[in-house]
Protein backbone atom coordinates (compact mmCIF):
# COMPACT_ATOMS: atom_id res chain seq x y z
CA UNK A 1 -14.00 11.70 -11.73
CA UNK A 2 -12.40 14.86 -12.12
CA UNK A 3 -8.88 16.38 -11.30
CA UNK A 4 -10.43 18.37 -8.62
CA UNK A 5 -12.39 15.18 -6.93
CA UNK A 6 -8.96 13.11 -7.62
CA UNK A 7 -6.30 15.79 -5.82
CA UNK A 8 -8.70 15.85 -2.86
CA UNK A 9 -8.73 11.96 -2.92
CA UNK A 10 -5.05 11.84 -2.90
CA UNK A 11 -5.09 14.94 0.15
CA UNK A 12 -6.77 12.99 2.07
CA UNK A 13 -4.77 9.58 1.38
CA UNK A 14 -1.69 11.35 1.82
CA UNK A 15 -1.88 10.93 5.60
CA UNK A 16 -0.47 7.37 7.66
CA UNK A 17 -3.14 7.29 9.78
CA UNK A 18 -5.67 8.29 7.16
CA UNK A 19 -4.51 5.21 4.37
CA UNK A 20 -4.61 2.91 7.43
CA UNK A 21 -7.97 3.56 8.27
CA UNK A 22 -9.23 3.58 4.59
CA UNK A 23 -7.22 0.33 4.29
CA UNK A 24 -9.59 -1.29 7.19
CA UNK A 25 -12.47 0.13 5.98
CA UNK A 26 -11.82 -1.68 2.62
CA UNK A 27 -10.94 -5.12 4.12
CA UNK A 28 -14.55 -4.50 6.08
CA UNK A 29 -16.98 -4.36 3.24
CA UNK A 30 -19.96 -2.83 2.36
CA UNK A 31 -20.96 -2.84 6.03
CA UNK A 32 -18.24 -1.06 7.97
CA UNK A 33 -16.91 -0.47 10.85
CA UNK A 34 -17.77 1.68 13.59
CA UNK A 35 -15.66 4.64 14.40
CA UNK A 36 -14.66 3.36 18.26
CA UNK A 37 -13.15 -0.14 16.64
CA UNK A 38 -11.10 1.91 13.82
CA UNK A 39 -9.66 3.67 16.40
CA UNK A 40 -8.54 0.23 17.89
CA UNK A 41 -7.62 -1.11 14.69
CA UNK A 42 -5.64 1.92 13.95
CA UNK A 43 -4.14 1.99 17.69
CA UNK A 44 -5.45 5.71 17.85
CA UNK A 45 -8.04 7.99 20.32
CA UNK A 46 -11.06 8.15 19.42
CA UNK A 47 -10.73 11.92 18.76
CA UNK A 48 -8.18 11.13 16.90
CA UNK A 49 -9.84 8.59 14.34
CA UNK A 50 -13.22 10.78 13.76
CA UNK A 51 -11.00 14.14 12.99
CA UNK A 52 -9.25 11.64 10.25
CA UNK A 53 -12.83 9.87 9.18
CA UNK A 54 -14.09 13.42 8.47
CA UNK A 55 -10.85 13.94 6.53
CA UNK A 56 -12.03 11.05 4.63
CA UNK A 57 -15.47 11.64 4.34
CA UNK A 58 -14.54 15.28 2.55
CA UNK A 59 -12.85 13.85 -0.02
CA UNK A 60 -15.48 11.69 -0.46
CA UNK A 61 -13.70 8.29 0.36
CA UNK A 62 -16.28 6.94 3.45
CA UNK A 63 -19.49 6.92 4.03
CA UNK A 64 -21.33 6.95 7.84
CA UNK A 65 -24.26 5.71 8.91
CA UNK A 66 -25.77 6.23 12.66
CA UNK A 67 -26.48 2.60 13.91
CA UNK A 68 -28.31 2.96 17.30
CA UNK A 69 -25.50 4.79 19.43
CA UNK A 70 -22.32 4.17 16.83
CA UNK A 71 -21.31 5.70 13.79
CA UNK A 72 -20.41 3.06 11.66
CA UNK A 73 -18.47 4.06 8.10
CA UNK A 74 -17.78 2.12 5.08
CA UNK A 75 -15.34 2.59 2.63
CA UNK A 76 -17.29 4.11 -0.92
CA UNK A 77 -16.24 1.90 -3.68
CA UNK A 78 -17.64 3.70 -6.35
CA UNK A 79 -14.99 6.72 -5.31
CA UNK A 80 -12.16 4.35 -5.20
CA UNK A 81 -12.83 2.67 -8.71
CA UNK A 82 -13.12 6.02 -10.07
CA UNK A 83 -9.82 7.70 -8.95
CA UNK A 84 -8.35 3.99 -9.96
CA UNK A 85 -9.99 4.65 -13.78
CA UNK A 86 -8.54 8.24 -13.23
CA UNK A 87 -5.22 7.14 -12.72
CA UNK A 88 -5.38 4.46 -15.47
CA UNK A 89 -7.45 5.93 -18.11
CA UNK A 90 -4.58 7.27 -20.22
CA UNK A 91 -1.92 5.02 -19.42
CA UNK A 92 -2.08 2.43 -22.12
CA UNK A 93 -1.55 4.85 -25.04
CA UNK A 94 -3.75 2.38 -27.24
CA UNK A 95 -1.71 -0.59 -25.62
CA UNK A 96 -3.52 -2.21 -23.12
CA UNK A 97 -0.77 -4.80 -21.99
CA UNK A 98 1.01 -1.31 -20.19
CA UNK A 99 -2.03 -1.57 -17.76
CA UNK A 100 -2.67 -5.18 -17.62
CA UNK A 101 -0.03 -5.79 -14.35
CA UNK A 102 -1.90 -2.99 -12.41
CA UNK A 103 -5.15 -5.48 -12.67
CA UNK A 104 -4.03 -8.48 -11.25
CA UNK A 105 -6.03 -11.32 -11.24
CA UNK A 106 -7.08 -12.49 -7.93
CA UNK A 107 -6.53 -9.04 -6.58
CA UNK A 108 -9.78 -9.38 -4.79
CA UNK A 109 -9.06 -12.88 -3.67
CA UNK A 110 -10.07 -13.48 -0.28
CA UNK A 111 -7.32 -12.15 2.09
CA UNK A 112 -6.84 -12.24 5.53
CA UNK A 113 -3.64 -10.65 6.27
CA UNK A 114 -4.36 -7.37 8.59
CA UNK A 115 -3.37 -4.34 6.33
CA UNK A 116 0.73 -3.40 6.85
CA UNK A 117 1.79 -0.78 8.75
């Protein structure tokens, strides 16, 4: 990842309603959600959620798929590792025990607390 794809990342994350619906996304998995239960998830119009989803989508943090008559988007792990490894690539200085609290074990524990608002 590069500075460029990581400020547009954070752009996009920058926004309440944006993080909430990444958050949900996440806690989804690999096969999403579609766009008209986000919107209830994130108590938001419809309108509302899909200008945010494209938001997200720019910066390269979803991923939609058409599923009959519903667009259904997934979170893109690959893009959220990376800006992760872009935050903590440089951190340690040589001294990996800097960056050991910011990978927890059990961080991907089975959870199922909604996200917080």
């Amino acid at each position: 990842m590069n500075e460029r794809q990581a400020l547009a990342a954070f752009a996009a994350l920058s926004q309440e309603t944006r993080l909430r619906v990444l958050r949900h996304l996440v806690i989804a998995g690999p096969d999403g959600i579609a766009a008209g239960a986000i919107a209830e998830k994130v108590e938001v119009s419809a309108s509302n959620v899909s200008f945010h989803l494209k938001e997200l989508e720019r910066a390269g943090l979803v991923s939609v798929r058409r599923d009959s008559r519903s667009m259904v988007y997934s979170a893109e792990y690959d893009m959220l590792s990376g800006l992760i490894r872009f935050l903590m690539e440089d951190c340690c200085s040589s001294r990996p025990e800097i960056c050991a609290p910011a990978v927890l074990p059990g961080c991907c524990a089975a959870d199922t607390r909604e996200p917080a608002r």
